[in-house]
N, C-alpha and C. Protein backbone atom coordinates (compact mmCIF):
# COMPACT_ATOMS: atom_id res chain seq x y z
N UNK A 1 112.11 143.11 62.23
CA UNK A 1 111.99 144.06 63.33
C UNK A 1 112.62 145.38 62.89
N UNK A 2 112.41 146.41 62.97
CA UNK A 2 112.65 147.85 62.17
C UNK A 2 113.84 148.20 63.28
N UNK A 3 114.58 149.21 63.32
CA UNK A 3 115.66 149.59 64.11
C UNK A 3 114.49 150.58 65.24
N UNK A 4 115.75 150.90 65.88
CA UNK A 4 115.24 152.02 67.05
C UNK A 4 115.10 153.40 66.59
N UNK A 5 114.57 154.61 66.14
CA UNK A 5 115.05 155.87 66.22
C UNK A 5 116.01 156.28 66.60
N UNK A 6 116.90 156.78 66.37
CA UNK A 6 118.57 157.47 67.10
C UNK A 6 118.30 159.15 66.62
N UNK A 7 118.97 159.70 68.25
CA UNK A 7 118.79 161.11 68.32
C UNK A 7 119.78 161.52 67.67
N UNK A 8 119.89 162.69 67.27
CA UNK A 8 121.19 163.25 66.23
C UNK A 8 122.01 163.89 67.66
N UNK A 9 121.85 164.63 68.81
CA UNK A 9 122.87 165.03 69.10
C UNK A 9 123.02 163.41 69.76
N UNK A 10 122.67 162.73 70.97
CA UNK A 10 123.88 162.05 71.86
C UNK A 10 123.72 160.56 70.92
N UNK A 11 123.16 160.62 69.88
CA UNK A 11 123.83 159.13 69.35
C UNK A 11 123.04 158.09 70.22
N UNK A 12 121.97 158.35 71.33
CA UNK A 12 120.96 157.33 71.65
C UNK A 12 120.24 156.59 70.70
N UNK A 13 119.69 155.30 71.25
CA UNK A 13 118.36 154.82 70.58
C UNK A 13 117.55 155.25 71.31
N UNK A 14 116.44 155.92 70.92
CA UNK A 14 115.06 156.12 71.86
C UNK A 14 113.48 155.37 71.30
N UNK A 15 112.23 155.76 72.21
CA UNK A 15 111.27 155.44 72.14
C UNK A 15 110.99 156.11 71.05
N UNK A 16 111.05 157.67 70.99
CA UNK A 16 110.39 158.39 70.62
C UNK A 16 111.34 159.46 70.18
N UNK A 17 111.27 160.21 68.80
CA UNK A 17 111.77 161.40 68.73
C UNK A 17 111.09 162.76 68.76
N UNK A 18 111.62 164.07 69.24
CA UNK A 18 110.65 164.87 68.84
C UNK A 18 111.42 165.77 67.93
N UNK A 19 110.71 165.95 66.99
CA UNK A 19 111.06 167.22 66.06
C UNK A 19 111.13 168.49 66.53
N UNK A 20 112.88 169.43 66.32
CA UNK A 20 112.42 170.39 67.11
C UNK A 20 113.61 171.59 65.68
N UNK A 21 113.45 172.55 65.75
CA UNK A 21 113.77 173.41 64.61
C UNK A 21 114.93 174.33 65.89
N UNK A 22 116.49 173.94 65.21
CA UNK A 22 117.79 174.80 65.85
C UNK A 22 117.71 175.09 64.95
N UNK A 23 118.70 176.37 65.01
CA UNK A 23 119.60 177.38 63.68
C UNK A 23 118.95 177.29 62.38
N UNK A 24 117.10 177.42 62.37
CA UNK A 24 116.89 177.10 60.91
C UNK A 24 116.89 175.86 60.42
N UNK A 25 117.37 174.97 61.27
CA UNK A 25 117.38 173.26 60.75
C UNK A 25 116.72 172.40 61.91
N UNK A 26 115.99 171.62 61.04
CA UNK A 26 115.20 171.13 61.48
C UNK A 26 115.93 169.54 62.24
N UNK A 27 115.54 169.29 63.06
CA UNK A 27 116.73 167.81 63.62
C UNK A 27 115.38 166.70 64.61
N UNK A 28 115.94 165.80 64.78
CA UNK A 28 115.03 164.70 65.38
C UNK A 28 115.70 164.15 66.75
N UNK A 29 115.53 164.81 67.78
CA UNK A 29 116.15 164.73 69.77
C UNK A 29 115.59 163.65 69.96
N UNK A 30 116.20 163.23 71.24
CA UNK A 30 115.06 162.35 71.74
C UNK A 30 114.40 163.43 73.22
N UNK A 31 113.57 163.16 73.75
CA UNK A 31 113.27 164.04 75.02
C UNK A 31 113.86 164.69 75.47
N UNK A 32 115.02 164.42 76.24
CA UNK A 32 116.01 164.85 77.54
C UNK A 32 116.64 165.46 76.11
N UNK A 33 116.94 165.00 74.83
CA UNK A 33 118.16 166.59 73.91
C UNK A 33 117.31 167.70 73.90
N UNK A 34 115.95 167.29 73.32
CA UNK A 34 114.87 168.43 73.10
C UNK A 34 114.89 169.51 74.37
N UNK A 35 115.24 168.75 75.78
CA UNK A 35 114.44 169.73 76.97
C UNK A 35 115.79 170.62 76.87
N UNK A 36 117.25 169.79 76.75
CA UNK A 36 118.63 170.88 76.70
C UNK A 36 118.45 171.89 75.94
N UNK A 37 118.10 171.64 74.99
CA UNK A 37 118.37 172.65 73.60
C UNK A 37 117.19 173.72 73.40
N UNK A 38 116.12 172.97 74.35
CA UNK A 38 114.94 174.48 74.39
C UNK A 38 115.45 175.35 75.45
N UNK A 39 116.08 174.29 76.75
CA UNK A 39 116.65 175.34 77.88
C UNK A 39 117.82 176.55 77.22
N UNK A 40 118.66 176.01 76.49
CA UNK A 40 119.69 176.91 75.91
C UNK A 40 119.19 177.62 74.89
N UNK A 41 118.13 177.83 74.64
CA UNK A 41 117.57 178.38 73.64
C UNK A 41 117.16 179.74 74.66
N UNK A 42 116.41 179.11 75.43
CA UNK A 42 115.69 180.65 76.02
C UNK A 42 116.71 181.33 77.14
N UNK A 43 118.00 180.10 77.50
CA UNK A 43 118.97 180.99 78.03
C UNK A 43 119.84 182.05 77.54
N UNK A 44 119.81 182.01 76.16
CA UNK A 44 120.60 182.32 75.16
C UNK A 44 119.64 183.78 74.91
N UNK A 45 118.69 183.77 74.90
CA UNK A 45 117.24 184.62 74.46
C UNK A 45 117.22 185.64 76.14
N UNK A 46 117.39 184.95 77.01
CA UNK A 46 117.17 186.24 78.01
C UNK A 46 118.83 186.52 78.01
N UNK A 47 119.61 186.18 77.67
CA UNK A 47 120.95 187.06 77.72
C UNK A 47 121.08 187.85 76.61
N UNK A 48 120.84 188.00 75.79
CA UNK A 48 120.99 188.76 74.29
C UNK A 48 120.08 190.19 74.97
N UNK A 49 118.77 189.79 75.41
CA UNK A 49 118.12 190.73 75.86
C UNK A 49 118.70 191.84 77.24
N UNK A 50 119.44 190.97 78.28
CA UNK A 50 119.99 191.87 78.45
C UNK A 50 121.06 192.38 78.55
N UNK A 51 121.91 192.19 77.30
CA UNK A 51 123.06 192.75 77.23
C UNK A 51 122.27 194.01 76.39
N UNK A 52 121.31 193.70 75.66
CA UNK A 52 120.69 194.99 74.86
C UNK A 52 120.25 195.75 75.75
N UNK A 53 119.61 195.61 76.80
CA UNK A 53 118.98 196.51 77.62
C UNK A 53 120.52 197.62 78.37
N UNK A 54 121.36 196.57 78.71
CA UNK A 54 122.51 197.48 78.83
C UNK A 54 122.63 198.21 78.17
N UNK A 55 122.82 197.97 77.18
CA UNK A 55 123.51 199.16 75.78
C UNK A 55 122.46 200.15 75.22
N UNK A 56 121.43 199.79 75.81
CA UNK A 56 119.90 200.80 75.71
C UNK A 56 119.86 200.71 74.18
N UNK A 57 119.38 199.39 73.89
CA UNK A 57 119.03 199.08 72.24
C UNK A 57 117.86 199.58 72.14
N UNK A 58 117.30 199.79 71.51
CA UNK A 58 115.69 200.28 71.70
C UNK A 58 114.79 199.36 70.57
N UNK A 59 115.77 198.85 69.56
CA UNK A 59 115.48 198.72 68.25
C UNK A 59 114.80 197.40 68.21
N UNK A 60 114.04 196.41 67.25
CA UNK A 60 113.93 195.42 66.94
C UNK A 60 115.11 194.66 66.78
N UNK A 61 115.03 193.06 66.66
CA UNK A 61 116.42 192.45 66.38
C UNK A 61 116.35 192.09 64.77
């Protein structure tokens, strides 16, 4: 019988992993890490934006 998949952040066994690309590295979630880490991804992405809009960045990042 083969083992379970285990997610790298909470140390679960899951059904299923999904491949998802943080910081340039590539890692294997199970669902519910994948949905955290895309949410903090784009939370992270509209705050950068507007702390730039404060500071009237104009520039590319």
């Amino acid at each position: 019988m083969a083992s379970m998949p285990t997610c790298k952040k909470c140390g679960e066994d899951a059904d299923e992993l999904v491949t998802l690309k943080v910081a340039k590295k590539t890692v294997k979630l199970c669902e519910a890490c994948a949905d955290l880490v895309r949410e903090e991804g784009e939370i992270a992405e509209m705050s950068e934006a507007v702390v730039q809009q404060m500071m009237g960045f104009t520039g590319r990042r």
